[in-house]
PDB file of N, CA and C in Angstrom:
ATOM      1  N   UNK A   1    -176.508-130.932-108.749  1.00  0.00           N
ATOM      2  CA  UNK A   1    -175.123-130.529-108.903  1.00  0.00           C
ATOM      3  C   UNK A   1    -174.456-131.258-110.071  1.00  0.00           C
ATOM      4  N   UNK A   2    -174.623-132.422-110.065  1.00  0.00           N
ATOM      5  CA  UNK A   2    -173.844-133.718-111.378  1.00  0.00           C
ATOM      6  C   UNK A   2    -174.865-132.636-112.728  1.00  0.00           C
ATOM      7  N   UNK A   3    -176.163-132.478-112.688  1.00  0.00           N
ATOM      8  CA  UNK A   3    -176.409-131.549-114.227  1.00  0.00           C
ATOM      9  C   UNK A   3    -175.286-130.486-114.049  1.00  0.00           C
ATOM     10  N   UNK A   4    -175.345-129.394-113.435  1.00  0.00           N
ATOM     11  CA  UNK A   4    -174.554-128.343-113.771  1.00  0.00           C
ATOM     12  C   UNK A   4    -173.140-128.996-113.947  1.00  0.00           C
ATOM     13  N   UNK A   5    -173.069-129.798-112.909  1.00  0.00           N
ATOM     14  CA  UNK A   5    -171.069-129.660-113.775  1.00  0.00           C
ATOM     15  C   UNK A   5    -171.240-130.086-115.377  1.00  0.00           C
ATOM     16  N   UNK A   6    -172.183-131.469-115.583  1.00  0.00           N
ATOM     17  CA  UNK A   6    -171.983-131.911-117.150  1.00  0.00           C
ATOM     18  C   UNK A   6    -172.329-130.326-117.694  1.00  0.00           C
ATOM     19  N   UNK A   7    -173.077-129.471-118.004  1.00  0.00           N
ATOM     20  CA  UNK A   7    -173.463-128.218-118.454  1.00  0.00           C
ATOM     21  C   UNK A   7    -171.961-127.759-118.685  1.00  0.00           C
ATOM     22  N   UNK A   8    -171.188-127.493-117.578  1.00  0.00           N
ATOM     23  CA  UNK A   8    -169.965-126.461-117.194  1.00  0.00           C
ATOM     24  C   UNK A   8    -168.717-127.512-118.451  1.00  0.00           C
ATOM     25  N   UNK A   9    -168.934-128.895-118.277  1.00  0.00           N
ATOM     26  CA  UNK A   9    -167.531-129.643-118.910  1.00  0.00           C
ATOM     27  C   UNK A   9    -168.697-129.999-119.747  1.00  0.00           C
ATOM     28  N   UNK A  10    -169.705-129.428-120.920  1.00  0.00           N
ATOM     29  CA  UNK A  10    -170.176-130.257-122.265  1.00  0.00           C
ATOM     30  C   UNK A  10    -169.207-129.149-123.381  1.00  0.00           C
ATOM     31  N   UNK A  11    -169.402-129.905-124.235  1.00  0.00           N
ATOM     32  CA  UNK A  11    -169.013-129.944-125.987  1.00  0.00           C
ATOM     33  C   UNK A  11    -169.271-128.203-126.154  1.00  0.00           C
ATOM     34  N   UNK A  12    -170.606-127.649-125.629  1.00  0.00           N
ATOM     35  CA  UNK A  12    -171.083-126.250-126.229  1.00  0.00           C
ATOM     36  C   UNK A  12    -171.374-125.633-124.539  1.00  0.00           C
ATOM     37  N   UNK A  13    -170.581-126.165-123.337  1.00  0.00           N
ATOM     38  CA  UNK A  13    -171.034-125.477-122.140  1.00  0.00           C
ATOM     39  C   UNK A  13    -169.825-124.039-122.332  1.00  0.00           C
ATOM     40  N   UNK A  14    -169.827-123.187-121.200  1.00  0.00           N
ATOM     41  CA  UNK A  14    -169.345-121.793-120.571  1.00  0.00           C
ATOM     42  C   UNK A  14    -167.794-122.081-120.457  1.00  0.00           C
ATOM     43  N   UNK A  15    -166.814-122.883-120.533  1.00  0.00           N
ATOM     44  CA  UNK A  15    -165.514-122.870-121.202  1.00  0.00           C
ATOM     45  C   UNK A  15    -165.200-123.414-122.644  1.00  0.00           C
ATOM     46  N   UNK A  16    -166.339-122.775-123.381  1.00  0.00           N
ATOM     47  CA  UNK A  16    -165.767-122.981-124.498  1.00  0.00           C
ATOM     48  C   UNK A  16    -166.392-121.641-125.482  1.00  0.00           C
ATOM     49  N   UNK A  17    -166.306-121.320-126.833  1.00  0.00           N
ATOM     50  CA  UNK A  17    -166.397-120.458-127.821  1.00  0.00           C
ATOM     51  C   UNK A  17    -167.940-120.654-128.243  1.00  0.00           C
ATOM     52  N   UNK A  18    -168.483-121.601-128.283  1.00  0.00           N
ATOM     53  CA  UNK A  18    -169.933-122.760-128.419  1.00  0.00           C
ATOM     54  C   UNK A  18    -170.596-121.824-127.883  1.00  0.00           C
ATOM     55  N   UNK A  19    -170.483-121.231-126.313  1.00  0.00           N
ATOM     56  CA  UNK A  19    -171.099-120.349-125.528  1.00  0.00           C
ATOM     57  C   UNK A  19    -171.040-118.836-125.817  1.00  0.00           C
ATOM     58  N   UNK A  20    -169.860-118.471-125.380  1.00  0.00           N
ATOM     59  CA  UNK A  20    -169.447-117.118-126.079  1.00  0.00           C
ATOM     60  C   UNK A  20    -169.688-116.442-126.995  1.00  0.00           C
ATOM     61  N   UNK A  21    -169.385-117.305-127.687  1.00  0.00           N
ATOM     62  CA  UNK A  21    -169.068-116.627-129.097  1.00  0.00           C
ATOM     63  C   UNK A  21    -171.155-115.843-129.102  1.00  0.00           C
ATOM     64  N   UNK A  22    -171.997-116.810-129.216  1.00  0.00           N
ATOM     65  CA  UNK A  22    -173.775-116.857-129.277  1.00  0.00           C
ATOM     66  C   UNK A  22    -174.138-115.550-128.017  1.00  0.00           C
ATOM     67  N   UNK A  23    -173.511-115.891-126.902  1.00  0.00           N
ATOM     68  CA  UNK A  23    -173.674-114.354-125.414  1.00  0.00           C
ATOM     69  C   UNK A  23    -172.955-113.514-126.491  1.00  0.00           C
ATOM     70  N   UNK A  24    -172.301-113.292-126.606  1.00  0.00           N
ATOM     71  CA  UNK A  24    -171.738-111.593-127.402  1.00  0.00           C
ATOM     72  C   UNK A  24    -172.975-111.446-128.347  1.00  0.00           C
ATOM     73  N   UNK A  25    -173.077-112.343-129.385  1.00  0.00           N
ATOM     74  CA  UNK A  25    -173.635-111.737-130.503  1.00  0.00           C
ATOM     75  C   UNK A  25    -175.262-111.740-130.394  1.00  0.00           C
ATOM     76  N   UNK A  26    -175.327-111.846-128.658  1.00  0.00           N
ATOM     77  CA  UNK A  26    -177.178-111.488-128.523  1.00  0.00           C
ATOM     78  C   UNK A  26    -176.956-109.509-128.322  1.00  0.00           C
ATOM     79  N   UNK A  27    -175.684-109.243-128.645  1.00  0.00           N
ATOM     80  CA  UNK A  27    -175.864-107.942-128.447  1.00  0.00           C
ATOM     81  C   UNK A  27    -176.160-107.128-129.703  1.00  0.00           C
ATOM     82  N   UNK A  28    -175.886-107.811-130.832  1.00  0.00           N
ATOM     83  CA  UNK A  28    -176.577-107.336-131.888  1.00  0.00           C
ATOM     84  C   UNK A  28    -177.910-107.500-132.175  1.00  0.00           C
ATOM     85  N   UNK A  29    -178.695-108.603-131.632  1.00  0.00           N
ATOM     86  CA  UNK A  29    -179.884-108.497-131.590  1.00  0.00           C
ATOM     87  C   UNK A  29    -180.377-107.257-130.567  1.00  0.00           C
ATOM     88  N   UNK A  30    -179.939-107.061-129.221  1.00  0.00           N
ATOM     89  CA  UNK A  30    -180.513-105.863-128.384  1.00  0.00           C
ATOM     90  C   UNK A  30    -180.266-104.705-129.158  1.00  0.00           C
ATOM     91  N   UNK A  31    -179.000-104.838-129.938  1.00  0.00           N
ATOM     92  CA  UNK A  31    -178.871-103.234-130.399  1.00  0.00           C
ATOM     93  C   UNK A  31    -180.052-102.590-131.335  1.00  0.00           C
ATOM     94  N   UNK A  32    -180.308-103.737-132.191  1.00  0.00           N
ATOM     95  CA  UNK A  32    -181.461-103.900-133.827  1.00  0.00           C
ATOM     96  C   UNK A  32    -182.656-103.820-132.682  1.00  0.00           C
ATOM     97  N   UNK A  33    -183.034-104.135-131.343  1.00  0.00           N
ATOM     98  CA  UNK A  33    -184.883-103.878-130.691  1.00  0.00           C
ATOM     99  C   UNK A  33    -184.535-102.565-130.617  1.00  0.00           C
ATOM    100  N   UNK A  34    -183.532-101.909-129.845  1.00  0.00           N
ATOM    101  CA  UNK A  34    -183.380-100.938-129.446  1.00  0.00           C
ATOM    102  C   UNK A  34    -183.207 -99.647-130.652  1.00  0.00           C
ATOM    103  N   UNK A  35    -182.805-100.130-131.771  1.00  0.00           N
ATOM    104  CA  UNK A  35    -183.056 -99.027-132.867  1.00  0.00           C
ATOM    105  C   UNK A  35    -184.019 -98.696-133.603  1.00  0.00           C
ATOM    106  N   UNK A  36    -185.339 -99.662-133.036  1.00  0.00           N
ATOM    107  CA  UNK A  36    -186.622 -99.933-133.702  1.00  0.00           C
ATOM    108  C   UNK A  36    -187.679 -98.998-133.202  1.00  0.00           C
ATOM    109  N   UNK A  37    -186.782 -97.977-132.335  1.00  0.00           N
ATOM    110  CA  UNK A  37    -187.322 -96.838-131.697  1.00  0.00           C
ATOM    111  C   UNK A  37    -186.904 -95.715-132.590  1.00  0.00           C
ATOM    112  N   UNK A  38    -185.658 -95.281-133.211  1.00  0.00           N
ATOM    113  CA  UNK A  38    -185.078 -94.490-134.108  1.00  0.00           C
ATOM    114  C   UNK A  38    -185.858 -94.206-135.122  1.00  0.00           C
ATOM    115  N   UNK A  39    -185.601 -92.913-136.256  1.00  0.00           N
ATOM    116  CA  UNK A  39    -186.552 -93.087-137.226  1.00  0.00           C
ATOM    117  C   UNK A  39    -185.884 -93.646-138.365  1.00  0.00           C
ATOM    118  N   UNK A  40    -186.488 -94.262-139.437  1.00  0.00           N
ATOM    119  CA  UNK A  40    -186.037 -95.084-140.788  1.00  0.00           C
ATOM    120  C   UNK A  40    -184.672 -94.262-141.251  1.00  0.00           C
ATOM    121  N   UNK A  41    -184.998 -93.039-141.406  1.00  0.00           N
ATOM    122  CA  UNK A  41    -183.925 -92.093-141.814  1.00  0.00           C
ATOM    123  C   UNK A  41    -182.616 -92.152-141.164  1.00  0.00           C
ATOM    124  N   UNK A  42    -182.437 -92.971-139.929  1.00  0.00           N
ATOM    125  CA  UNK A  42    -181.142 -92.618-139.838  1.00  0.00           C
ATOM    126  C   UNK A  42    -180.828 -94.496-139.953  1.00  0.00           C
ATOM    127  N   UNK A  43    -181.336 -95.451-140.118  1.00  0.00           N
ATOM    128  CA  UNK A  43    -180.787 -96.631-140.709  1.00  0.00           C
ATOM    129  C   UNK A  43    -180.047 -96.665-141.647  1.00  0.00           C
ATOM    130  N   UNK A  44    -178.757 -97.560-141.759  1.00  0.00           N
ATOM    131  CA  UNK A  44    -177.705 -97.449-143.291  1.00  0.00           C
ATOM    132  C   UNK A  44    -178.292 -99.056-143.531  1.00  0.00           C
ATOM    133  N   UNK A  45    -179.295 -99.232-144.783  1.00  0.00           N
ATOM    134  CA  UNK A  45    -179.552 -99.815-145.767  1.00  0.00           C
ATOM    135  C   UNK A  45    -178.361-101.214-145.898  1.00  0.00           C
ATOM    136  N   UNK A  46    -176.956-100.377-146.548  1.00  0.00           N
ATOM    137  CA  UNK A  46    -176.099-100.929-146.413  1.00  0.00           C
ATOM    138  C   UNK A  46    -175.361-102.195-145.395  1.00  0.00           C
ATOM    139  N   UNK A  47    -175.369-101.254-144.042  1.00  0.00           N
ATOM    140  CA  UNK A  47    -174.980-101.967-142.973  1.00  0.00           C
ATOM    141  C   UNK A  47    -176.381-103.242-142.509  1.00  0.00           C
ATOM    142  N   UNK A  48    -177.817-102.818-142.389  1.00  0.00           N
ATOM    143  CA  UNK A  48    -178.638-103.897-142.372  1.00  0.00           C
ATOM    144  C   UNK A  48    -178.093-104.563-143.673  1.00  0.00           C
ATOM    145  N   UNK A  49    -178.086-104.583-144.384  1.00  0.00           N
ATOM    146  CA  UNK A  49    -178.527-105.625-145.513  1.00  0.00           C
ATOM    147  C   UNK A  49    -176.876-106.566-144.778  1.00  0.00           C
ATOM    148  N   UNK A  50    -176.002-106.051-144.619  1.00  0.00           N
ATOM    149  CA  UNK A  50    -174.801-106.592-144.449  1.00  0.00           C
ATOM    150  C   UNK A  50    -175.585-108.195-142.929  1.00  0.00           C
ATOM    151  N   UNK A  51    -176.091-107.133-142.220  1.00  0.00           N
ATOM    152  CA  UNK A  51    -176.208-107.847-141.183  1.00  0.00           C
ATOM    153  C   UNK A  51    -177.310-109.164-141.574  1.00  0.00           C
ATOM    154  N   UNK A  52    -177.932-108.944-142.206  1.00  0.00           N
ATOM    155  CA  UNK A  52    -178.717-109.943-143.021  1.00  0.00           C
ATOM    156  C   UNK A  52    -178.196-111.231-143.206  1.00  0.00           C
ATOM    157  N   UNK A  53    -177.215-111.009-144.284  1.00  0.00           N
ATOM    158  CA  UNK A  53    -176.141-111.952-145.109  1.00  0.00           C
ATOM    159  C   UNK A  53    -175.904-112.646-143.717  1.00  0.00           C
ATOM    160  N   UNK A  54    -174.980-111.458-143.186  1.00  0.00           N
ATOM    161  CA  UNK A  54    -174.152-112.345-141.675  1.00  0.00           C
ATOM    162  C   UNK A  54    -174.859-113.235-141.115  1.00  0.00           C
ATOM    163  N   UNK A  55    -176.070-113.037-140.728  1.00  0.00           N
ATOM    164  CA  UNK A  55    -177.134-113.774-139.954  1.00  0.00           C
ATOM    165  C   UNK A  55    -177.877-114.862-140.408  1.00  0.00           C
ATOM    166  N   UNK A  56    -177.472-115.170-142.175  1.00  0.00           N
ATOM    167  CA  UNK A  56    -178.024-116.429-142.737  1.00  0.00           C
ATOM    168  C   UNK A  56    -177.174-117.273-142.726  1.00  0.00           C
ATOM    169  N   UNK A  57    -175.807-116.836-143.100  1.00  0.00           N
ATOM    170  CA  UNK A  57    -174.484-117.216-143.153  1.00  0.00           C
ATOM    171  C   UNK A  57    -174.556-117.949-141.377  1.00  0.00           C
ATOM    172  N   UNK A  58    -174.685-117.487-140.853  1.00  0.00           N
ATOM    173  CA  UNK A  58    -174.464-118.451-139.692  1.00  0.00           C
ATOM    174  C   UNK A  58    -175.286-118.592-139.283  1.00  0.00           C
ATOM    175  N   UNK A  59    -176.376-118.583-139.059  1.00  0.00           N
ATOM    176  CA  UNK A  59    -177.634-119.783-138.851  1.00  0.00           C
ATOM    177  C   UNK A  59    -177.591-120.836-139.638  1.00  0.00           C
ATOM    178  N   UNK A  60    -177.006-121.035-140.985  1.00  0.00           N
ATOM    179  CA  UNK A  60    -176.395-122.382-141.393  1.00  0.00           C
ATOM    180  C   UNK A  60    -175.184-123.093-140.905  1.00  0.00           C
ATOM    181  N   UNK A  61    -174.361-121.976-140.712  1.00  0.00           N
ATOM    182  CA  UNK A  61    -172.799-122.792-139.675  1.00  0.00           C
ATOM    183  C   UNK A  61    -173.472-123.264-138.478  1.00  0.00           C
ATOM    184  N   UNK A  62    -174.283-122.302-137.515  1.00  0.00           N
ATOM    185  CA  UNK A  62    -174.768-122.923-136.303  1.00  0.00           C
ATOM    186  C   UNK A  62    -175.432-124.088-136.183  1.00  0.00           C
ATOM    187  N   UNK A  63    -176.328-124.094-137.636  1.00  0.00           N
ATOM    188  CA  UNK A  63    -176.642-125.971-137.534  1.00  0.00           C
ATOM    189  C   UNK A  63    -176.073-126.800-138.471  1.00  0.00           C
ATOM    190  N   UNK A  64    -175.228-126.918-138.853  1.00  0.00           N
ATOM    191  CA  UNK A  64    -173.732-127.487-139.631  1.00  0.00           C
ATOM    192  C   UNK A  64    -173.302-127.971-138.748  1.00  0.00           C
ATOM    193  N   UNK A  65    -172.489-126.864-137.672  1.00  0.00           N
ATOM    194  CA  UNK A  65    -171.492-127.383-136.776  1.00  0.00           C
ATOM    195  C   UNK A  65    -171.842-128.557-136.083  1.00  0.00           C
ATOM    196  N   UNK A  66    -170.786-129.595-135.629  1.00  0.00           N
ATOM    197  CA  UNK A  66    -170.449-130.783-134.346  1.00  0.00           C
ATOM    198  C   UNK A  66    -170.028-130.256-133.526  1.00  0.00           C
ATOM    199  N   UNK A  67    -170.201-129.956-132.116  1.00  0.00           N
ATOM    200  CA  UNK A  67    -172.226-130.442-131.824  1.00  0.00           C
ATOM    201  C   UNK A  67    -172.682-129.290-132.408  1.00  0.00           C
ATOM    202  N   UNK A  68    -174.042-129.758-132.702  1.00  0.00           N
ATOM    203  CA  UNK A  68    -175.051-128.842-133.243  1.00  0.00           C
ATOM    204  C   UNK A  68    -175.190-127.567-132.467  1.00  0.00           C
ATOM    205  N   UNK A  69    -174.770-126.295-132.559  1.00  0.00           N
ATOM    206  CA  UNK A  69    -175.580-125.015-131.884  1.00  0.00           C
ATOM    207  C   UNK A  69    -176.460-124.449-131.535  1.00  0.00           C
ATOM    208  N   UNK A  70    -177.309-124.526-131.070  1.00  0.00           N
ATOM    209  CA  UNK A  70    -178.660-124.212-130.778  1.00  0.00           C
ATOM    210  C   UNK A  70    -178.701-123.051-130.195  1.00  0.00           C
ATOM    211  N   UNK A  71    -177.509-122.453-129.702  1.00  0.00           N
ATOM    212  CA  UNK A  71    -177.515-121.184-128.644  1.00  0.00           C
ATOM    213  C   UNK A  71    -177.376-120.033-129.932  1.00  0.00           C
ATOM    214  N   UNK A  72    -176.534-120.729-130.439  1.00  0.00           N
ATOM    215  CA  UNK A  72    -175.671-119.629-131.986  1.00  0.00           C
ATOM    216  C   UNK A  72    -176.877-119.710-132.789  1.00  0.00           C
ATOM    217  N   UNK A  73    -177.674-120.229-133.232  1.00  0.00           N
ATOM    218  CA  UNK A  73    -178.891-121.141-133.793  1.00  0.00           C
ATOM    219  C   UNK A  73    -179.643-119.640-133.800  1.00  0.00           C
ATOM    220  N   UNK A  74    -180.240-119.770-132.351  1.00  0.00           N
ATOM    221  CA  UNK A  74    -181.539-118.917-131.762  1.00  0.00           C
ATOM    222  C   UNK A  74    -180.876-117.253-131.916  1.00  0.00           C
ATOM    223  N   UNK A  75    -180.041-116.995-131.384  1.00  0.00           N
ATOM    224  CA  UNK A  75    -179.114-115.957-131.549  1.00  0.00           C
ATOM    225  C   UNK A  75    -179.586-115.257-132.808  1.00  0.00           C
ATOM    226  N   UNK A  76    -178.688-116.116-133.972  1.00  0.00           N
ATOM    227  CA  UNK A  76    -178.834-115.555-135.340  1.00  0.00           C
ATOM    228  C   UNK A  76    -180.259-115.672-136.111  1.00  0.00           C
ATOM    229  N   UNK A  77    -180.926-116.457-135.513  1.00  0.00           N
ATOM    230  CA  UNK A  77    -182.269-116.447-136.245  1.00  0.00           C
ATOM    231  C   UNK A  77    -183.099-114.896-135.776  1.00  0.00           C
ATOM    232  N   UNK A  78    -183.114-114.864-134.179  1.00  0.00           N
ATOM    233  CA  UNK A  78    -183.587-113.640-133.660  1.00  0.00           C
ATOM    234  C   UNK A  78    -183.187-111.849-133.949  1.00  0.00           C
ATOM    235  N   UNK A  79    -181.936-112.563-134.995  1.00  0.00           N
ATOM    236  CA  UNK A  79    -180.993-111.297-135.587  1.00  0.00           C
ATOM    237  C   UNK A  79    -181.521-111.164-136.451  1.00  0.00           C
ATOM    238  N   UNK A  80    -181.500-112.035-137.842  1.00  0.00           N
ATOM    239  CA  UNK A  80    -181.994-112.170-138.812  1.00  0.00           C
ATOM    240  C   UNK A  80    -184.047-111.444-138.974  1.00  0.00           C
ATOM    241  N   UNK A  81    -184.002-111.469-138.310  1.00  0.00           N
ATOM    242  CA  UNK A  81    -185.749-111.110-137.475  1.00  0.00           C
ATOM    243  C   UNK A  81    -185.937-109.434-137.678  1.00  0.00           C
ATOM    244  N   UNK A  82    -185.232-109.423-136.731  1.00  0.00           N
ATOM    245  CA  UNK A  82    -184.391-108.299-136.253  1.00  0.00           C
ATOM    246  C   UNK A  82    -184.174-107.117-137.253  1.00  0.00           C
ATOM    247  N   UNK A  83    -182.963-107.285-137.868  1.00  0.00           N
ATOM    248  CA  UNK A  83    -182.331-107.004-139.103  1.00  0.00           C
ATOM    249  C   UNK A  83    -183.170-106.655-140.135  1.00  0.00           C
ATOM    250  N   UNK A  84    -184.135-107.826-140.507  1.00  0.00           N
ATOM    251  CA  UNK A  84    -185.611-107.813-141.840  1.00  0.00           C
ATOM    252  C   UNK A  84    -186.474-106.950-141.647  1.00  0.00           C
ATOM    253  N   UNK A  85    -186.588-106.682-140.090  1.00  0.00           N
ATOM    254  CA  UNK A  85    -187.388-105.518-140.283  1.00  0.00           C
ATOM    255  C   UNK A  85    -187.133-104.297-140.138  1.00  0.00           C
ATOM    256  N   UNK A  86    -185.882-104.118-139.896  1.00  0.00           N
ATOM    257  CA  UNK A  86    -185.163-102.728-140.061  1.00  0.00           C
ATOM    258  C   UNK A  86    -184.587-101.989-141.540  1.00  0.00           C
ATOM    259  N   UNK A  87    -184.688-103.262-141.832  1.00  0.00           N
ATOM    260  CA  UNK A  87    -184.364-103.222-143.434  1.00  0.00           C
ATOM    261  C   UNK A  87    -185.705-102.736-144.246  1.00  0.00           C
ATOM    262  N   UNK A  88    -186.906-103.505-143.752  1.00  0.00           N
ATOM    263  CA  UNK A  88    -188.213-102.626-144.323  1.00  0.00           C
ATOM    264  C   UNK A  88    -188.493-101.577-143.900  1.00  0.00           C
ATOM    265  N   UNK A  89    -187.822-101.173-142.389  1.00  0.00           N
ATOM    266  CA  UNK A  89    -188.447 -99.717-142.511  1.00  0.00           C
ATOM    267  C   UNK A  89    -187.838 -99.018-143.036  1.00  0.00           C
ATOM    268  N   UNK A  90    -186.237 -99.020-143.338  1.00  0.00           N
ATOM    269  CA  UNK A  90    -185.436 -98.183-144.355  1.00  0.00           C
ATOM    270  C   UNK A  90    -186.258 -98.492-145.881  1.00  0.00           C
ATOM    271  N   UNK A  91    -186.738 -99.558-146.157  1.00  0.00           N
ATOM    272  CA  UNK A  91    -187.244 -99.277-147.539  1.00  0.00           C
ATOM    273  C   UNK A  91    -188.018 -98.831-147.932  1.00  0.00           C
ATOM    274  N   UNK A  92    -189.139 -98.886-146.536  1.00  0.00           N
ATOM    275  CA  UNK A  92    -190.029 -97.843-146.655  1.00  0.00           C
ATOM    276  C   UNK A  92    -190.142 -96.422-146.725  1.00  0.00           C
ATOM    277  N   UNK A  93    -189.251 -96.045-145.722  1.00  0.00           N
ATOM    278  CA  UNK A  93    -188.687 -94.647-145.381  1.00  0.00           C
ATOM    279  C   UNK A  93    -188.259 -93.980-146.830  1.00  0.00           C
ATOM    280  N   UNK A  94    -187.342 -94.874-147.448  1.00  0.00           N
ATOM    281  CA  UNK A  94    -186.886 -93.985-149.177  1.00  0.00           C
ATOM    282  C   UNK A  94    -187.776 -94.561-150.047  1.00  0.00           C
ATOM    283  N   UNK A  95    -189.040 -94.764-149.880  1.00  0.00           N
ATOM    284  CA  UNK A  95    -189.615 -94.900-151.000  1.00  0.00           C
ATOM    285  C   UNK A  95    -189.565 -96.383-151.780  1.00  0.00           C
ATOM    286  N   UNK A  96    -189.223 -97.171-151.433  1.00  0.00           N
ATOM    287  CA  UNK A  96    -188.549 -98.616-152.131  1.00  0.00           C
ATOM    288  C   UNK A  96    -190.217 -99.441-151.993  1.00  0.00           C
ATOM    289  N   UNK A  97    -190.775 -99.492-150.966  1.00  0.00           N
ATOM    290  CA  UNK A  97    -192.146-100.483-150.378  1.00  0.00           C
ATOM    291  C   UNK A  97    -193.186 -99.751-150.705  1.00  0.00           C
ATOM    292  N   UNK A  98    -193.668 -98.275-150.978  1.00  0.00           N
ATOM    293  CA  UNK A  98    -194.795 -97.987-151.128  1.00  0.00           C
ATOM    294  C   UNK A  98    -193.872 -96.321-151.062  1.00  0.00           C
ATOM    295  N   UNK A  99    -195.296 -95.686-150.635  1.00  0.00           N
ATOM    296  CA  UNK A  99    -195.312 -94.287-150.598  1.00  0.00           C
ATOM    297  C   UNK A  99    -194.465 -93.207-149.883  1.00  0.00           C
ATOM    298  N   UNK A 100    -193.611 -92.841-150.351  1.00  0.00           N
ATOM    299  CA  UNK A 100    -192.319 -92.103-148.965  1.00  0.00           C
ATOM    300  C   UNK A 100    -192.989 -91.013-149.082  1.00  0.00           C
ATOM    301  N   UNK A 101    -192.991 -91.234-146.828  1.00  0.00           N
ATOM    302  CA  UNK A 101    -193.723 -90.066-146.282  1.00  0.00           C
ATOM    303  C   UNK A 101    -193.242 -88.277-146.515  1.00  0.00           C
ATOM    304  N   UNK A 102    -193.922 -88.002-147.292  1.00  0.00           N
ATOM    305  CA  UNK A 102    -193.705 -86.492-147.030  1.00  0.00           C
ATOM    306  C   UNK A 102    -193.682 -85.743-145.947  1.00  0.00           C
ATOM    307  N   UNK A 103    -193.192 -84.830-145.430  1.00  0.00           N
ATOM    308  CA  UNK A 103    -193.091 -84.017-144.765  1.00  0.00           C
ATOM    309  C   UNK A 103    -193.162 -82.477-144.537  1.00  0.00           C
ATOM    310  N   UNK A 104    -194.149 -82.115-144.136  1.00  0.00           N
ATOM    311  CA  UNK A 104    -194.685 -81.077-144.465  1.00  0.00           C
ATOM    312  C   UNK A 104    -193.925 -79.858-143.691  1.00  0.00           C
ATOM    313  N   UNK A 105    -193.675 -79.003-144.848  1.00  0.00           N
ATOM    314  CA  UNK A 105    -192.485 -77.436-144.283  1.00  0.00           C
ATOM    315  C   UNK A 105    -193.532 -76.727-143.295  1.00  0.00           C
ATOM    316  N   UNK A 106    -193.078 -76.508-142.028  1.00  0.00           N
ATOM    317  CA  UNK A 106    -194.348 -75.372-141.740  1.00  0.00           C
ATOM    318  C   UNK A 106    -193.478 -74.417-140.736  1.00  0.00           C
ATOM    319  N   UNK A 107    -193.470 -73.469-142.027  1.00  0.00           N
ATOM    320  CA  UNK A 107    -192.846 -72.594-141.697  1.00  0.00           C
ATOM    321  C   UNK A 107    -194.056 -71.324-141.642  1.00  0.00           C
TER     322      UNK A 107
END
């Protein structure tokens, strides 16, 4: 019981932003597994590459910050993951990495 309360009253425990803020943004990682089912063609290039930036950008704040983040840390690294390879299959998809798949009319 004395672990969980220190957990509940620490620096990065569940009343504070330390926590939060890292639980919300594991939903951008579920969203990026879950689009890894979609085809390349409907990825915006744009918006990954955006999410990229975001996800380096704070995997350095997360280990910057006092106290150190480790929750925000794992979060954005698993985004960043995430993100890189959604970004190759859009580059693949238009031709950017190798050979863009043709598609054959059969009419």
């Amino acid at each position: 019981m004395a672990s969980f309360r220190a957990f509940l009253n620490s620096p990065v425990g569940p009343k504070t932003t330390h926590f939060w803020g890292p639980v919300a943004n594991w939903g951008f990682v579920i969203a990026g597994l879950v689009d890894m089912k979609k085809p390349p063609e409907m990825i915006s290039g744009n918006m990954t590459g955006a999410m990229c930036i975001y996800s380096a950008l704070f995997m350095r704040f997360a280990w910057m910050v006092q106290p150190r983040n480790y929750l925000l840390l794992s979060c954005h690294v698993s985004n960043e993951t995430v993100q890189l390879y959604q970004l190759s299959r859009w580059a693949k998809g238009n031709g950017y990495l190798g050979a863009k798949k043709e598609v054959a009319a059969s009419e």
